[in-house]
PDB file of N, CA and C in Angstrom:
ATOM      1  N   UNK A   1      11.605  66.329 -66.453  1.00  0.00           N
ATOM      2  CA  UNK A   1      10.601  66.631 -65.476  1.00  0.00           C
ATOM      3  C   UNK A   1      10.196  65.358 -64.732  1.00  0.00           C
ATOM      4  N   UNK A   2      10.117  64.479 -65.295  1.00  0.00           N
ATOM      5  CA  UNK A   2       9.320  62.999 -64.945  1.00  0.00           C
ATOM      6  C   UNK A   2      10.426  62.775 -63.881  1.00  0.00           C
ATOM      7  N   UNK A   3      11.989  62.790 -64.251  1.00  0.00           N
ATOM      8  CA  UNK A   3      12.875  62.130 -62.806  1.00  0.00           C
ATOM      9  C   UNK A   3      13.352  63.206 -62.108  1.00  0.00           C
ATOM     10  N   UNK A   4      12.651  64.847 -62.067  1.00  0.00           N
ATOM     11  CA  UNK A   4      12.253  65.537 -60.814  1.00  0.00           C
ATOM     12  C   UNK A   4      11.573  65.003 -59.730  1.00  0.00           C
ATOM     13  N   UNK A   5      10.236  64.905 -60.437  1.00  0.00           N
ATOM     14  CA  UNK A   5       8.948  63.978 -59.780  1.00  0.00           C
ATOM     15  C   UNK A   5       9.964  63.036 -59.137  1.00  0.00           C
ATOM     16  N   UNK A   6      10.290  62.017 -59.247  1.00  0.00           N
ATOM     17  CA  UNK A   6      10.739  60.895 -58.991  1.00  0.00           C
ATOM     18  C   UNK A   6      11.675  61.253 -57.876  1.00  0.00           C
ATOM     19  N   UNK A   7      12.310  61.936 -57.744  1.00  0.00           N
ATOM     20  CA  UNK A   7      13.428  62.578 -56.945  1.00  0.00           C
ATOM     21  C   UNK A   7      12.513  63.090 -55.853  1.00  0.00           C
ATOM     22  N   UNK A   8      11.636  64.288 -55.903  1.00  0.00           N
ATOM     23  CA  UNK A   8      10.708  64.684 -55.079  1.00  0.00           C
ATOM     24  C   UNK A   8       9.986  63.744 -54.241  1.00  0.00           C
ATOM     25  N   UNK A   9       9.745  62.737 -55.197  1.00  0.00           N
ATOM     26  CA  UNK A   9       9.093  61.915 -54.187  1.00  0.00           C
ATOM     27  C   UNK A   9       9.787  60.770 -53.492  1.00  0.00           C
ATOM     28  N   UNK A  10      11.404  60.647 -53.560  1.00  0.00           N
ATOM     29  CA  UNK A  10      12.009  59.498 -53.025  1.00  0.00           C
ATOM     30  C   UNK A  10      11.954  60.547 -52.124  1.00  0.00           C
ATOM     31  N   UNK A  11      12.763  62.037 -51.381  1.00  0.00           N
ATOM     32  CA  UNK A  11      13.598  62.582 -50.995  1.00  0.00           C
ATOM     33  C   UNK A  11      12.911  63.888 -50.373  1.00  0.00           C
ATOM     34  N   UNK A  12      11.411  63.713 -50.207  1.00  0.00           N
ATOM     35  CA  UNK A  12      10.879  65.155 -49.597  1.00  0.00           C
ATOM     36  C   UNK A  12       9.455  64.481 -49.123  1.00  0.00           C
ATOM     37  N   UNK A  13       8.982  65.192 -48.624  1.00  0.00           N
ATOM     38  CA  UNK A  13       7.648  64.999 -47.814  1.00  0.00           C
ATOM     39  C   UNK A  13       6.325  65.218 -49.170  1.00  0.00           C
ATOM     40  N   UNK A  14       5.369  64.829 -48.855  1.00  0.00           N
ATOM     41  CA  UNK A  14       4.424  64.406 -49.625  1.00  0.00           C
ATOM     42  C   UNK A  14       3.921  65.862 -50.046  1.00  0.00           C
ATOM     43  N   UNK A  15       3.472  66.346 -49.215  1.00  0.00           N
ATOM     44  CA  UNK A  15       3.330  67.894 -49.099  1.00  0.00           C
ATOM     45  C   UNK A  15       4.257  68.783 -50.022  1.00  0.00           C
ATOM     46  N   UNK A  16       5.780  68.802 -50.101  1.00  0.00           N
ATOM     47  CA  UNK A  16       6.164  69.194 -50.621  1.00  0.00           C
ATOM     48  C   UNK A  16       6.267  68.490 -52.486  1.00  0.00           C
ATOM     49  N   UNK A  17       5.825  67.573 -52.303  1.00  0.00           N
ATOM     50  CA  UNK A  17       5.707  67.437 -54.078  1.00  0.00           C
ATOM     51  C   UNK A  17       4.959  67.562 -54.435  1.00  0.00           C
ATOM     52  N   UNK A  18       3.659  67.556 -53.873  1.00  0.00           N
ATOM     53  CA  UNK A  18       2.155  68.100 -54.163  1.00  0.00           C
ATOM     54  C   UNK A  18       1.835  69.458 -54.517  1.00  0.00           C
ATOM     55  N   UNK A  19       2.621  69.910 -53.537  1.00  0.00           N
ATOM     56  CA  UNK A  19       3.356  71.872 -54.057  1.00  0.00           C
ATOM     57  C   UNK A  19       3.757  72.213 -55.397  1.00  0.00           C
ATOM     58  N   UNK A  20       4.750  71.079 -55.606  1.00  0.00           N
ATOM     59  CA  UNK A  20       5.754  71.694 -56.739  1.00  0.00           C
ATOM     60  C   UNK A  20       5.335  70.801 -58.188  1.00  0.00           C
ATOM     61  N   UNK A  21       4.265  69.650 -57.508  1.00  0.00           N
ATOM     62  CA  UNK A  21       3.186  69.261 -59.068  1.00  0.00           C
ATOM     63  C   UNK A  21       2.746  69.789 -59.175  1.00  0.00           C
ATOM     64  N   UNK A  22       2.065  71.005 -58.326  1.00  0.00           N
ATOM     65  CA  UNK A  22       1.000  71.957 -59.222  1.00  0.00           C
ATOM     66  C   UNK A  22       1.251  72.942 -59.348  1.00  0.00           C
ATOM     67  N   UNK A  23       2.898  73.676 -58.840  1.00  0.00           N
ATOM     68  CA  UNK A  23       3.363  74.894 -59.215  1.00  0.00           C
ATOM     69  C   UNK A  23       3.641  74.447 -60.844  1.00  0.00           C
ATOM     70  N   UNK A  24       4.304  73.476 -60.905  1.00  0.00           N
ATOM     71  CA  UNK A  24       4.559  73.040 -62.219  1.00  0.00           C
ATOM     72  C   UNK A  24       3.603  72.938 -63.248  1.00  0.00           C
ATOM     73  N   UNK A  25       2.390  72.322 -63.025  1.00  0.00           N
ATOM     74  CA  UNK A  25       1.231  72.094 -63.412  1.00  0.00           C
ATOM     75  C   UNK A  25       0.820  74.147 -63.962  1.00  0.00           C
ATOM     76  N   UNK A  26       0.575  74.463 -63.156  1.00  0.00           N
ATOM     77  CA  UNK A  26       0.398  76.352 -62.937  1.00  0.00           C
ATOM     78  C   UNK A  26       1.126  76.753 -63.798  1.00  0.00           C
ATOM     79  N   UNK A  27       2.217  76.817 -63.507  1.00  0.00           N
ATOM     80  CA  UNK A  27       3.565  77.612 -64.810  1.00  0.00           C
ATOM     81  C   UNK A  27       3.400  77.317 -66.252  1.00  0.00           C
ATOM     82  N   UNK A  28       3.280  76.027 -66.016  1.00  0.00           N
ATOM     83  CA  UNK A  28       3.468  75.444 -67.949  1.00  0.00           C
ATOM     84  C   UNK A  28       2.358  76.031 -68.455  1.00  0.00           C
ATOM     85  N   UNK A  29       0.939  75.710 -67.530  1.00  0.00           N
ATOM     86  CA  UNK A  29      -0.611  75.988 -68.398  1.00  0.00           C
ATOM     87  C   UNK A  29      -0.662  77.652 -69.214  1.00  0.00           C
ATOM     88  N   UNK A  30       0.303  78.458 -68.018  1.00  0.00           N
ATOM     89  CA  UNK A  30       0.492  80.131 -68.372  1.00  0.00           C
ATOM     90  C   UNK A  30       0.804  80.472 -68.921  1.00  0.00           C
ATOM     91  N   UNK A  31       2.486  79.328 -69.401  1.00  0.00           N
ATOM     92  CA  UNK A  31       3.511  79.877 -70.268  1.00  0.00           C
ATOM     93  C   UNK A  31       3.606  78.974 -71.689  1.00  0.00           C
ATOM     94  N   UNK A  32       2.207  78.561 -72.218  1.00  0.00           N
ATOM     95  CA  UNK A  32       1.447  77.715 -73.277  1.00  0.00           C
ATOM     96  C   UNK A  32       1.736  78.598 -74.467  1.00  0.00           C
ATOM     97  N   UNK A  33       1.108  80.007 -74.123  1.00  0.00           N
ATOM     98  CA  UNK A  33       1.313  81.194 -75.088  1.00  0.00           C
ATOM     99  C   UNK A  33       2.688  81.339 -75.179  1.00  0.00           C
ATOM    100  N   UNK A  34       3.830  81.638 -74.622  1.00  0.00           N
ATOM    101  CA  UNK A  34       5.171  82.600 -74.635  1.00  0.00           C
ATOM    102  C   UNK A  34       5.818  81.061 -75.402  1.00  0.00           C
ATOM    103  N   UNK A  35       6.398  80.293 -74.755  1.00  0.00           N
ATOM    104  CA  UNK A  35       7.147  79.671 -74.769  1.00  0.00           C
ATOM    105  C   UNK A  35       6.186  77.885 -74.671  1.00  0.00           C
ATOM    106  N   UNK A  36       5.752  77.687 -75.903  1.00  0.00           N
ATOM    107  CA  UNK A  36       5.193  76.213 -76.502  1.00  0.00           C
ATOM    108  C   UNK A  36       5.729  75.167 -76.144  1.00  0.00           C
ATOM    109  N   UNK A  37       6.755  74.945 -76.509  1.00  0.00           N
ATOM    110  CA  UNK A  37       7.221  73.714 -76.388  1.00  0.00           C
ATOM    111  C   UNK A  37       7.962  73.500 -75.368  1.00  0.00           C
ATOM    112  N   UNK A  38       8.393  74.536 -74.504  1.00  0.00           N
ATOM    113  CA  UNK A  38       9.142  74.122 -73.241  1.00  0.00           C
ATOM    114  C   UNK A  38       7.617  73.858 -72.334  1.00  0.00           C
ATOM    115  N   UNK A  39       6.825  74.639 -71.936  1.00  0.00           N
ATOM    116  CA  UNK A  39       5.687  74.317 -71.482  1.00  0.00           C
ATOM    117  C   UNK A  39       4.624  72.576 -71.924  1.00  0.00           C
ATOM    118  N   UNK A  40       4.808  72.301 -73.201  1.00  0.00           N
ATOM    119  CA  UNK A  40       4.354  71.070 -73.407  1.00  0.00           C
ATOM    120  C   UNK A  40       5.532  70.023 -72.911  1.00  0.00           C
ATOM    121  N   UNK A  41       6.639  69.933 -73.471  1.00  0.00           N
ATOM    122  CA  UNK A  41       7.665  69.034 -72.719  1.00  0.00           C
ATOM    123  C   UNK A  41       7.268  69.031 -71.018  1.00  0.00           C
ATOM    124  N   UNK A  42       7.003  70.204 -70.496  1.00  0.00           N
ATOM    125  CA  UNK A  42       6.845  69.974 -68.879  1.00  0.00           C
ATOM    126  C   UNK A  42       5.505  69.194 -68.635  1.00  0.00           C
ATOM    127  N   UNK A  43       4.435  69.642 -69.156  1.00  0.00           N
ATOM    128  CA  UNK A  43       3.629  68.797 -68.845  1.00  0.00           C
ATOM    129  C   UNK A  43       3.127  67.240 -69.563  1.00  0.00           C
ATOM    130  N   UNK A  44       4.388  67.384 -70.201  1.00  0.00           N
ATOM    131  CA  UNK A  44       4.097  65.529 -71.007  1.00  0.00           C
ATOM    132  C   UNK A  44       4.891  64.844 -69.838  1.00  0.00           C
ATOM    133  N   UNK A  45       5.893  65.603 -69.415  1.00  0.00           N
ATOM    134  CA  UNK A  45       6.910  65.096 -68.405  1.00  0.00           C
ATOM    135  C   UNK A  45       5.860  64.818 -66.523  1.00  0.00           C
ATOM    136  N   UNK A  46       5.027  65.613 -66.458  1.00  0.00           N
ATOM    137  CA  UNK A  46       4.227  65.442 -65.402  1.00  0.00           C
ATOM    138  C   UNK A  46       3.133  64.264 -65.980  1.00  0.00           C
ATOM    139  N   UNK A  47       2.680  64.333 -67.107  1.00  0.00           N
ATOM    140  CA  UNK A  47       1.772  63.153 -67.419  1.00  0.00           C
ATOM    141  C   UNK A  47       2.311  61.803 -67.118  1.00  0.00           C
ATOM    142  N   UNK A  48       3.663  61.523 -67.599  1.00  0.00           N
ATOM    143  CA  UNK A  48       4.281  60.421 -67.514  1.00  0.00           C
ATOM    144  C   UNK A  48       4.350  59.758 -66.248  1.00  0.00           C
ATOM    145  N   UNK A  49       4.724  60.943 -65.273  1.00  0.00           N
ATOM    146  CA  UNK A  49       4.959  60.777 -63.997  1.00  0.00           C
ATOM    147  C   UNK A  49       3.361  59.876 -63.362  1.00  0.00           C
ATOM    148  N   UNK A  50       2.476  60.953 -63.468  1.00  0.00           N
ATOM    149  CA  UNK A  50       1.069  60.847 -63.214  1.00  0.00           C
ATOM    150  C   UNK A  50       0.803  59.146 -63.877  1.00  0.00           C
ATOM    151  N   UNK A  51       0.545  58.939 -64.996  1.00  0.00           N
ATOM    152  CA  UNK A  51       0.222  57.591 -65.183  1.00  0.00           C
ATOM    153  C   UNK A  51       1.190  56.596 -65.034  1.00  0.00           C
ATOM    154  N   UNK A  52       2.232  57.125 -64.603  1.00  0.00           N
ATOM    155  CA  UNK A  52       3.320  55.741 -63.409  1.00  0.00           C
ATOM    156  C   UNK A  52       2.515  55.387 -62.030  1.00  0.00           C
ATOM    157  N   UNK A  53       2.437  56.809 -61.693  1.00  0.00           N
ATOM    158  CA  UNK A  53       1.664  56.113 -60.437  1.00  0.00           C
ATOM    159  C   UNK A  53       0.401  55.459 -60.419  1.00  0.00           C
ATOM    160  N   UNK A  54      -0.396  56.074 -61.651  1.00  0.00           N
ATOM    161  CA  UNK A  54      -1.755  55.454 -61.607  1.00  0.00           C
ATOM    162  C   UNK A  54      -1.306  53.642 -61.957  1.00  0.00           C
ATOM    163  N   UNK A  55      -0.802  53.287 -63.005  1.00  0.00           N
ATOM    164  CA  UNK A  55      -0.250  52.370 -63.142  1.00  0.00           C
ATOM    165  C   UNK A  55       0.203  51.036 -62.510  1.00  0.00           C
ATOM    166  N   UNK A  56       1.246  51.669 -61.378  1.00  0.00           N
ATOM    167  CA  UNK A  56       1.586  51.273 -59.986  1.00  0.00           C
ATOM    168  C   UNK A  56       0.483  51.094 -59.350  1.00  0.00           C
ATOM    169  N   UNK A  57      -0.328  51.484 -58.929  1.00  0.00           N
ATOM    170  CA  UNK A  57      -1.384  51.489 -58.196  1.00  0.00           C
ATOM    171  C   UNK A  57      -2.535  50.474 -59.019  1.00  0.00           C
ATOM    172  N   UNK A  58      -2.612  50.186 -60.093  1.00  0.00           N
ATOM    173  CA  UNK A  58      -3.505  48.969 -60.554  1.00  0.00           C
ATOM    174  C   UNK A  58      -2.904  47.441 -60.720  1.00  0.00           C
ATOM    175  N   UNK A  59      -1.251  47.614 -60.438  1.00  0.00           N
ATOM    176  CA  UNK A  59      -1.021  46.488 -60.345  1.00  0.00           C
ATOM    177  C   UNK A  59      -0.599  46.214 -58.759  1.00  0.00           C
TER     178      UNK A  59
END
């Protein structure tokens, strides 16, 4: 998930990854109940992403 993000954001408009962080964000939170661990892998994979940039941005 993390070098989706990464891809999305070399290779598409800002708009469009902002879309598909929080479709992503949306899906996993839903599918917490059905399917656990594919839903936590996605959003550890968006966390990672998320505190790269915060990261980036303090240095």
């Amino acid at each position: 998930m993390y070098s989706y993000l990464l891809s999305l954001e070399k290779h598409t408009r800002r708009e469009v990854l902002l879309y598909r962080l929080a479709r992503i964000i949306f899906v996993s939170l839903i599918c917490l109940g059905i399917h656990p661990r594919t839903a936590l892998v996605k959003l550890r994979g968006v966390w990672q992403y998320l505190s790269q940039k915060r990261n980036a941005k303090i240095d």
